[in-house]
Protein backbone atom coordinates (compact mmCIF):
# COMPACT_ATOMS: atom_id res chain seq x y z
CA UNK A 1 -96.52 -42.03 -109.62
CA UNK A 2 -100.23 -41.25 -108.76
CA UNK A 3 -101.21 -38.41 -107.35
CA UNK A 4 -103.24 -36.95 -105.69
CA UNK A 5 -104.89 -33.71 -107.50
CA UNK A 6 -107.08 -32.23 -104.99
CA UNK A 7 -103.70 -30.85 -103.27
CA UNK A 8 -103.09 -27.33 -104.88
CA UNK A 9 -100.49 -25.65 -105.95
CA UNK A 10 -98.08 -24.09 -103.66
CA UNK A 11 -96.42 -20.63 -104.47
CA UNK A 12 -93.26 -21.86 -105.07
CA UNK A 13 -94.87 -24.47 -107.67
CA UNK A 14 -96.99 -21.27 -109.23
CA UNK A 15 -94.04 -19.22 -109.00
CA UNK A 16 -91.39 -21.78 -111.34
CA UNK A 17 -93.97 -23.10 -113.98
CA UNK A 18 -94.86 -19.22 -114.69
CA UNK A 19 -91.73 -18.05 -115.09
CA UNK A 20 -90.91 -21.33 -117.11
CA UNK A 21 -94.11 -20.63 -119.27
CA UNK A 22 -93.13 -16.83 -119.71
CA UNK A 23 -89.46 -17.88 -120.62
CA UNK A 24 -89.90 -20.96 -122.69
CA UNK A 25 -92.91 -19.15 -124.89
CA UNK A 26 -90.24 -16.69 -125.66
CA UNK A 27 -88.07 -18.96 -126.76
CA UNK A 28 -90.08 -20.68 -129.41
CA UNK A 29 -90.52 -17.77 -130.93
CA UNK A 30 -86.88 -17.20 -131.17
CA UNK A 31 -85.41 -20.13 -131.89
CA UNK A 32 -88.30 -20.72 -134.97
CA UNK A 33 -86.66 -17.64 -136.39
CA UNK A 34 -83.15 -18.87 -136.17
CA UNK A 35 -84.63 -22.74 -137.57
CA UNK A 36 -85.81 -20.70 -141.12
CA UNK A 37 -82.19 -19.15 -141.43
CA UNK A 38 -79.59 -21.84 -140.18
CA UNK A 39 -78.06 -23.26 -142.58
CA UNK A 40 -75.55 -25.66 -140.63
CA UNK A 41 -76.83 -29.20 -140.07
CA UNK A 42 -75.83 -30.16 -137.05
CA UNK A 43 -76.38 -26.55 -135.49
CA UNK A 44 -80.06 -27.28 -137.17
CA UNK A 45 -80.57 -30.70 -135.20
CA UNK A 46 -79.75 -28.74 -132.02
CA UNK A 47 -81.77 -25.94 -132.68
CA UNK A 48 -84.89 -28.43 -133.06
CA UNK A 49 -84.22 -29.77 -129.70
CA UNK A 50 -84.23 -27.08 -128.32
CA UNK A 51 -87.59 -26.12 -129.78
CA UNK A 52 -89.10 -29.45 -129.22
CA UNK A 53 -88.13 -29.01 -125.29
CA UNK A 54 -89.87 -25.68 -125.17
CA UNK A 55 -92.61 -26.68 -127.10
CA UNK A 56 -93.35 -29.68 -124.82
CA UNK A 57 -92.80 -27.62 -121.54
CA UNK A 58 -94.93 -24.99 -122.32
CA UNK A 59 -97.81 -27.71 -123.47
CA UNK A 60 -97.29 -29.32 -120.36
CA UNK A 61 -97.64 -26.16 -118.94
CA UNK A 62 -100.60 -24.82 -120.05
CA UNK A 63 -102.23 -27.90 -119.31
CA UNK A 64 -101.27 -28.01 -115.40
CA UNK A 65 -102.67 -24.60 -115.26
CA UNK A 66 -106.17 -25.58 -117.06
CA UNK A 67 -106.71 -28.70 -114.74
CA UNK A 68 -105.95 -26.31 -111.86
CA UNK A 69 -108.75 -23.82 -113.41
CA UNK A 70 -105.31 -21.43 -113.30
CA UNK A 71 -105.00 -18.76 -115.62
CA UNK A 72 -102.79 -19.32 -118.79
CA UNK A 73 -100.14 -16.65 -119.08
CA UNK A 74 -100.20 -14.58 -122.25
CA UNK A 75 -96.32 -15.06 -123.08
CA UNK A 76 -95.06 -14.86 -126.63
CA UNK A 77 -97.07 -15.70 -129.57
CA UNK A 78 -96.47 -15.98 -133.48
CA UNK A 79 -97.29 -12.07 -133.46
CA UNK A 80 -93.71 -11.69 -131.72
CA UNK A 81 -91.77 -13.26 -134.28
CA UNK A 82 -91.33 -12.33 -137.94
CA UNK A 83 -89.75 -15.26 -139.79
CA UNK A 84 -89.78 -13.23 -143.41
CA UNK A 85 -86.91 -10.84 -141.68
CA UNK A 86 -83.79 -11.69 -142.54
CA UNK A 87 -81.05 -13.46 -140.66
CA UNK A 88 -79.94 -11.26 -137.80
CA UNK A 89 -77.01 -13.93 -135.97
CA UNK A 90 -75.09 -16.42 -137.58
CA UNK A 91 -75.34 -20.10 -137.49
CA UNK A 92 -72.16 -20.42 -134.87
CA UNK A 93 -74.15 -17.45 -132.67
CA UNK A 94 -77.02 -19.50 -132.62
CA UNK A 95 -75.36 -22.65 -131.17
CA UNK A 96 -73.82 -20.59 -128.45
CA UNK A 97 -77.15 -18.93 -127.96
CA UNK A 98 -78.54 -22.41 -126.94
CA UNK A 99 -75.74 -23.50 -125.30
CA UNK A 100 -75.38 -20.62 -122.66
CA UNK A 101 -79.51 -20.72 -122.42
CA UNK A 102 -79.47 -24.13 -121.61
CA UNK A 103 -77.11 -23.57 -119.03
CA UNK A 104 -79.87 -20.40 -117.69
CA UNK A 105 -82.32 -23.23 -117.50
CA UNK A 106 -80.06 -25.76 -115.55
CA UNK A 107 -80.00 -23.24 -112.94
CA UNK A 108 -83.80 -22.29 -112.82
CA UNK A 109 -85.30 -26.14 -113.31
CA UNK A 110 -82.94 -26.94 -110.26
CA UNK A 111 -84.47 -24.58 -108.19
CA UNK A 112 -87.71 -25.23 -109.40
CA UNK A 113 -87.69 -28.85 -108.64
CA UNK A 114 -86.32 -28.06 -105.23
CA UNK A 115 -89.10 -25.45 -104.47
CA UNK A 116 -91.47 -28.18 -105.38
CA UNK A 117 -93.71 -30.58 -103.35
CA UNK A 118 -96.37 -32.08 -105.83
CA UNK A 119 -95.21 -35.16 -106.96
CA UNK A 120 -96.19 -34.00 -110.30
CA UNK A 121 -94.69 -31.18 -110.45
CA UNK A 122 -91.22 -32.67 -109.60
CA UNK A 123 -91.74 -35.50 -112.04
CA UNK A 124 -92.20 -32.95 -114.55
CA UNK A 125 -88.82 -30.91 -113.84
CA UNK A 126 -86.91 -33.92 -112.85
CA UNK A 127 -87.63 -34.58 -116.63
CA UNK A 128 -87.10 -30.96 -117.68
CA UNK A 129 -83.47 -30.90 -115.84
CA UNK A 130 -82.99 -34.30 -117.52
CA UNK A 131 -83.87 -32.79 -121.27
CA UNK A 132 -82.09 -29.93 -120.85
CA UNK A 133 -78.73 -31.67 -119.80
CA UNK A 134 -78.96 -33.77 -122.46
CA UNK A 135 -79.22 -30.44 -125.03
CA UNK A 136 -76.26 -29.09 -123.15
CA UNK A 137 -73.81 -31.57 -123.52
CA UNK A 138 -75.41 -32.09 -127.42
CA UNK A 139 -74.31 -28.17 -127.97
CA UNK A 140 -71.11 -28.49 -126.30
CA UNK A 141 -70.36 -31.71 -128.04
CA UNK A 142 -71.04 -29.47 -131.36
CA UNK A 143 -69.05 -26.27 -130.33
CA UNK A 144 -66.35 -28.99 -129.66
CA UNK A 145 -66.26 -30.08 -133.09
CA UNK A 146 -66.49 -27.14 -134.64
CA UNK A 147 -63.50 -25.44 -132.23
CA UNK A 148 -65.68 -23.01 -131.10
CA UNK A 149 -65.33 -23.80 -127.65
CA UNK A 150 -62.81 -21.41 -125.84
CA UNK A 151 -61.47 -23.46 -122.57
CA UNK A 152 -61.58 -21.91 -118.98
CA UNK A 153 -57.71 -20.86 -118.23
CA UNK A 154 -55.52 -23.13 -117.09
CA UNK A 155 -53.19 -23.14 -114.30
CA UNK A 156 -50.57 -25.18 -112.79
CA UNK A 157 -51.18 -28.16 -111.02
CA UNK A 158 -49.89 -27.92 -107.27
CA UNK A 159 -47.56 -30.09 -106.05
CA UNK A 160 -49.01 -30.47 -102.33
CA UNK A 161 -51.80 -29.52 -100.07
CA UNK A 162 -51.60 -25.89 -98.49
CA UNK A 163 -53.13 -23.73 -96.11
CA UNK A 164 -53.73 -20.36 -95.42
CA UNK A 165 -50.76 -18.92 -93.21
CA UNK A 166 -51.28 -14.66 -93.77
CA UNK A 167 -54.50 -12.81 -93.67
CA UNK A 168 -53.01 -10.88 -96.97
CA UNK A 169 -55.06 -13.75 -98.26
CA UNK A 170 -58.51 -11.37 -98.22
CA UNK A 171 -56.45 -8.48 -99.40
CA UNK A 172 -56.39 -6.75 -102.56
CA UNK A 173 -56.14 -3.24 -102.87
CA UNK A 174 -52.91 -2.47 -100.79
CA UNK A 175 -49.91 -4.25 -99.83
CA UNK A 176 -49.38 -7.85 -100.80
CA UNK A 177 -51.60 -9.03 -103.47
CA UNK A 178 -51.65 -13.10 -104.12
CA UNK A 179 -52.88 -14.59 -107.31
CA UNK A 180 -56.59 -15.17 -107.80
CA UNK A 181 -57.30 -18.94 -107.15
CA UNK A 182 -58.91 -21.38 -109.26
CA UNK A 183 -62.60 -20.80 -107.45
CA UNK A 184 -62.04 -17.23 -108.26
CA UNK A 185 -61.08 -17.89 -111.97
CA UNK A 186 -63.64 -20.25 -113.10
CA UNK A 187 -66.52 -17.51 -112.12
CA UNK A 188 -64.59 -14.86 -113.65
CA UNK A 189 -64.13 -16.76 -116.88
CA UNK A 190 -67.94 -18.03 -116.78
CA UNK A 191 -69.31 -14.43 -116.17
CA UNK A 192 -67.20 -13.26 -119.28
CA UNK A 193 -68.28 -15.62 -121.77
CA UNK A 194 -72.16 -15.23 -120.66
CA UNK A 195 -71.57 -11.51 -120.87
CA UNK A 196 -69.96 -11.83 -124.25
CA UNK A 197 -73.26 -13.72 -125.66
CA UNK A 198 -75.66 -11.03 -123.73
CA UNK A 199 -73.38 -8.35 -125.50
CA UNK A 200 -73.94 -9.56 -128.93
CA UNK A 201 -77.84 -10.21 -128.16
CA UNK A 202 -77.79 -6.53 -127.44
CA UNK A 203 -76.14 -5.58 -130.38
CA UNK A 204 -78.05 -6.85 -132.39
CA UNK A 205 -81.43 -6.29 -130.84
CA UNK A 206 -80.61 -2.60 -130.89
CA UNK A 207 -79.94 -2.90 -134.66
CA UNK A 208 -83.61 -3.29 -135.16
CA UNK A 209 -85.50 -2.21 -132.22
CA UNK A 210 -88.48 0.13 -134.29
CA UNK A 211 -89.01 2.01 -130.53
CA UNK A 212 -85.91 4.98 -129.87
CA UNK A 213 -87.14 4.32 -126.13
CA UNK A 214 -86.32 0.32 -126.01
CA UNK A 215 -83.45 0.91 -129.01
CA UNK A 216 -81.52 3.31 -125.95
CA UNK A 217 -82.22 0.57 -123.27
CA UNK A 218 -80.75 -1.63 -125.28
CA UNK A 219 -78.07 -0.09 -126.21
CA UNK A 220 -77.23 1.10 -122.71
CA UNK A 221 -76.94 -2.89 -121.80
CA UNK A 222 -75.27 -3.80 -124.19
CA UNK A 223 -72.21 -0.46 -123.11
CA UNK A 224 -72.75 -1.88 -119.50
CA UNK A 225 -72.06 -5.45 -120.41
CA UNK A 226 -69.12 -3.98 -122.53
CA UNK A 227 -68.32 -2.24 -119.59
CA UNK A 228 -68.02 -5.51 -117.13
CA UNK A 229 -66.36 -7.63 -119.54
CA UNK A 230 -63.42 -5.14 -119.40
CA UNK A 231 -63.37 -5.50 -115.72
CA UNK A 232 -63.09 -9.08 -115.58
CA UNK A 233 -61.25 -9.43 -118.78
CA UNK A 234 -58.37 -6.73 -117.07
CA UNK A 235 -58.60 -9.67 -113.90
CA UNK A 236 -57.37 -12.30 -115.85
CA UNK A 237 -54.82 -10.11 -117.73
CA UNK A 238 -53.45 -8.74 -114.46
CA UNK A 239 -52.83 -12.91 -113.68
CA UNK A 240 -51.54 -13.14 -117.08
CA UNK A 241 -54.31 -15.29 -117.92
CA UNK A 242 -56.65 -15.69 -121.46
CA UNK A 243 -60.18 -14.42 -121.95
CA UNK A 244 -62.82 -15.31 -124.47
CA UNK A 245 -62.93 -12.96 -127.15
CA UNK A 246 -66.39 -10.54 -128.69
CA UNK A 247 -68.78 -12.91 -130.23
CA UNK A 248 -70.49 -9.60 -131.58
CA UNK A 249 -69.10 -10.20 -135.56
CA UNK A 250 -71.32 -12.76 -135.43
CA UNK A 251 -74.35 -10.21 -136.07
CA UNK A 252 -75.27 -9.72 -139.30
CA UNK A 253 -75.70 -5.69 -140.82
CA UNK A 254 -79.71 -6.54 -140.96
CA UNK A 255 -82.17 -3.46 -139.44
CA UNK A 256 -85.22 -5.45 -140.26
CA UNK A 257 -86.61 -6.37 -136.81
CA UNK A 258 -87.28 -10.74 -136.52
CA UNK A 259 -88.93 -10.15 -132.99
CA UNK A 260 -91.19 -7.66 -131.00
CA UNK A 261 -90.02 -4.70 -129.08
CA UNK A 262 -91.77 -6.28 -126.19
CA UNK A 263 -89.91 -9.77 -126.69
CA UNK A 264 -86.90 -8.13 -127.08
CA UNK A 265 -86.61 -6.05 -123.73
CA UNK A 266 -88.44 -8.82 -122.31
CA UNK A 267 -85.15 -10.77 -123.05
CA UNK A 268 -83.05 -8.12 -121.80
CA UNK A 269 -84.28 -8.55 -119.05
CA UNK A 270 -84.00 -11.90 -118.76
CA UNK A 271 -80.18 -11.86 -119.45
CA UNK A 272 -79.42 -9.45 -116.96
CA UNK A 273 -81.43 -10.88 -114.35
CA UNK A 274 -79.36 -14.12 -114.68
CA UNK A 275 -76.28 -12.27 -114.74
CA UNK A 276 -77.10 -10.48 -111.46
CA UNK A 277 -77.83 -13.95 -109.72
CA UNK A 278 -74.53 -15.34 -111.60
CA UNK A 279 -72.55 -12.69 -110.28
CA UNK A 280 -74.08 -13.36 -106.92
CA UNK A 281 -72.68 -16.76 -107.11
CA UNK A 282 -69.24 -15.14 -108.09
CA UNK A 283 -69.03 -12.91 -104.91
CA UNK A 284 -69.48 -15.58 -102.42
CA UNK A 285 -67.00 -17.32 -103.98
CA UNK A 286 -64.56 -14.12 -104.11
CA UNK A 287 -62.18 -13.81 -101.00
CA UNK A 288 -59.95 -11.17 -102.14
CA UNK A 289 -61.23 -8.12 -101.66
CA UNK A 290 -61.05 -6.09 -104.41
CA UNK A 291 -62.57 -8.28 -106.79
CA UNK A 292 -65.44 -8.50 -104.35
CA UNK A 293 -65.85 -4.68 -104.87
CA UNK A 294 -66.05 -5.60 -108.41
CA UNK A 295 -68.71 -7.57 -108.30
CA UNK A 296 -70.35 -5.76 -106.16
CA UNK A 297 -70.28 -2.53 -108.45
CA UNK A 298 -71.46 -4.71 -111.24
CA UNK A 299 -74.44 -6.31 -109.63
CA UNK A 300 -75.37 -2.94 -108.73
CA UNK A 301 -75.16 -1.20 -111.70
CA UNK A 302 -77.60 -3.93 -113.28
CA UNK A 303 -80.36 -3.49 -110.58
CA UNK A 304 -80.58 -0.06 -111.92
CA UNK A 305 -81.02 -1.22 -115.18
CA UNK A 306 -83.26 -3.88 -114.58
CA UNK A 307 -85.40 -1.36 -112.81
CA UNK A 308 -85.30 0.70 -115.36
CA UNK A 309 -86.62 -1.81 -117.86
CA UNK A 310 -89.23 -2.74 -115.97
CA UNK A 311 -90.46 1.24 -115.93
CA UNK A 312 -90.19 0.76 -119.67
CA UNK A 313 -92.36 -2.39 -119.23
CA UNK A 314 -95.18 -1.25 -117.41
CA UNK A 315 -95.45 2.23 -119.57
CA UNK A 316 -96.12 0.32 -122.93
CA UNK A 317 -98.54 -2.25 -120.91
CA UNK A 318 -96.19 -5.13 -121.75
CA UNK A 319 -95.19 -6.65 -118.00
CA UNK A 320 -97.83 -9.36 -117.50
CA UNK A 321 -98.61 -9.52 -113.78
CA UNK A 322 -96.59 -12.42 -112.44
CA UNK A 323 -99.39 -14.35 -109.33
CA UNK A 324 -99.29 -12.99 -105.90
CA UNK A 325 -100.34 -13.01 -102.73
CA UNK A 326 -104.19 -11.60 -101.85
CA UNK A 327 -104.92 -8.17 -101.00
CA UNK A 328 -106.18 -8.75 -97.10
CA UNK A 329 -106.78 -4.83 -96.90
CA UNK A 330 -108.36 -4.25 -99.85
CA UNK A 331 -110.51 -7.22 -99.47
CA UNK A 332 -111.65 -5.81 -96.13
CA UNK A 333 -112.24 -2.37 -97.55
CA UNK A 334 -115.15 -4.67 -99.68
């Protein structure tokens, strides 16, 4: 489709090919790191499709931007990656790495082609939601083969229809308690496993982090996602349900750092910013009340260290400036 140029971007358009620029340079640099030490061949063909997808997006990128006389964001370069460390995940790690991040990216190419108007710019993430389903189902279809899938819970299947009769139905703490419902489950069992992954991340990135200030903020989210796997995972037990089990064996004993400090808590950050809006997601989809007090105290707890991080950030000059709005006052004041 043609279109017409002249017509600039909007903020919403600025705002998701950014953030897609910032997130997708970061991810070349990590998944070139994990392409020099896999060893698995099918694992191997994933990992390269991944890399060709970011590669491509962040080209494409770059070159909106130019056309638009925009400024090119700094990102990640080859100086945030160190592919002579040694092997810090192993192979299986890696494929659920990509599989859960392609799920992050799902999320944030749906909102960006819904926050677009340029015709371009949709065409472009209609084919960026279109390449990243396809590496999806490509690293489920290989976690499948290898059984390293773990299923959702199941439960049984009803045998009719129903409808709410008591308003014990919202209750949780005292009195009558019913069984948490399959809407309730799924997020429960989705925040788990994308907690277990950001758990072993932080593992190991606090393995090798050279700072002791980022090596402590790293370590602190990787006790608080400890921390709100044990809630959930005591959920499902209480329903005498399964949960996933630690994925953080999977980290080798290296202390020889493959990536920056500033990548590093730049992808803490990242993690934990998804979780928040995934366990956003989970609360309006909680009706009992107690777990909604769960989530609740999780979310919250992550703010703080989100905020935190991005103290850490600014101090050490590493939190590029993402595009906003004009300074009316201070233009005045000229």
């Amino acid at each position: 489709m043609e279109t017409d140029h002249s017509i600039r971007l909007t903020s919403g358009e600025i705002a998701s090919l950014w953030t897609t620029y910032m997130s997708d340079s970061m991810a070349i640099c990590v998944i070139k790191h994990a392409l020099d030490k896999v060893e698995d061949t099918e694992i191997r063909a994933v990992l390269e499709l991944a890399l060709n997808l970011s590669q491509s997006h962040v080209d494409k990128i770059k070159q909106i931007f130019i056309d638009e006389g925009f400024p090119v964001p700094h990102g990640f370069t080859d100086e945030d990656v160190d592919l002579k460390a040694p092997r810090l995940f192993s192979d299986s790690f890696w494929l659920m790495y990509i599989n859960k991040m392609s799920i992050n990216g799902l999320t944030a190419y749906a909102v960006a082609l819904t926050t677009a108007t340029r015709a371009d710019i949709r065409d472009f993430y209609t084919h960026v939601n279109d390449s990243t389903m396809e590496l999806y189902n490509k690293s489920l279809n290989v976690k499948l083969s290898k059984g390293l899938f773990v299923r959702p819970p199941y439960i049984s299947t009803p045998e009719k229809i129903d409808f709410v009769k008591k308003q014990s139905f919202l209750t949780g703490w005292f009195g009558e308690r019913r069984p948490i419902n399959a809407v309730e489950i799924s997020h429960i069992d989705f925040n788990i496993k994308k907690s277990i992954l950001k758990e072993a991340i932080m593992l190991g990135f606090a393995q090798v982090s050279q700072s002791k200030e980022v090596r402590n903020f790293i370590s602190r989210a990787r006790d608080l996602s400890s921390k709100h796997i044990e809630i959930f995972r005591t959920i499902l037990t209480d329903n005498n349900l399964p949960s996933p089990s630690s994925w953080e064996s999977e980290v080798t004993n290296s202390t020889i750092a493959p990536f920056s400090d500033k990548l590093m808590l730049f992808h803490t950050q990242l993690l934990v910013n998804y979780a928040i809006g995934y366990y956003g997601a989970s609360l309006a989809g909680s009706f009992r009340r107690d777990l909604a007090v769960k989530v609740t105290q999780v979310i919250g707890e992550d703010l703080l260290l989100v905020e935190d991080g991005v103290n850490i950030m600014i101090d050490r000059g590493w939190l590029e400036q993402t595009p906003q709005a004009d300074d009316r006052d201070e233009l005045i004041k000229k």
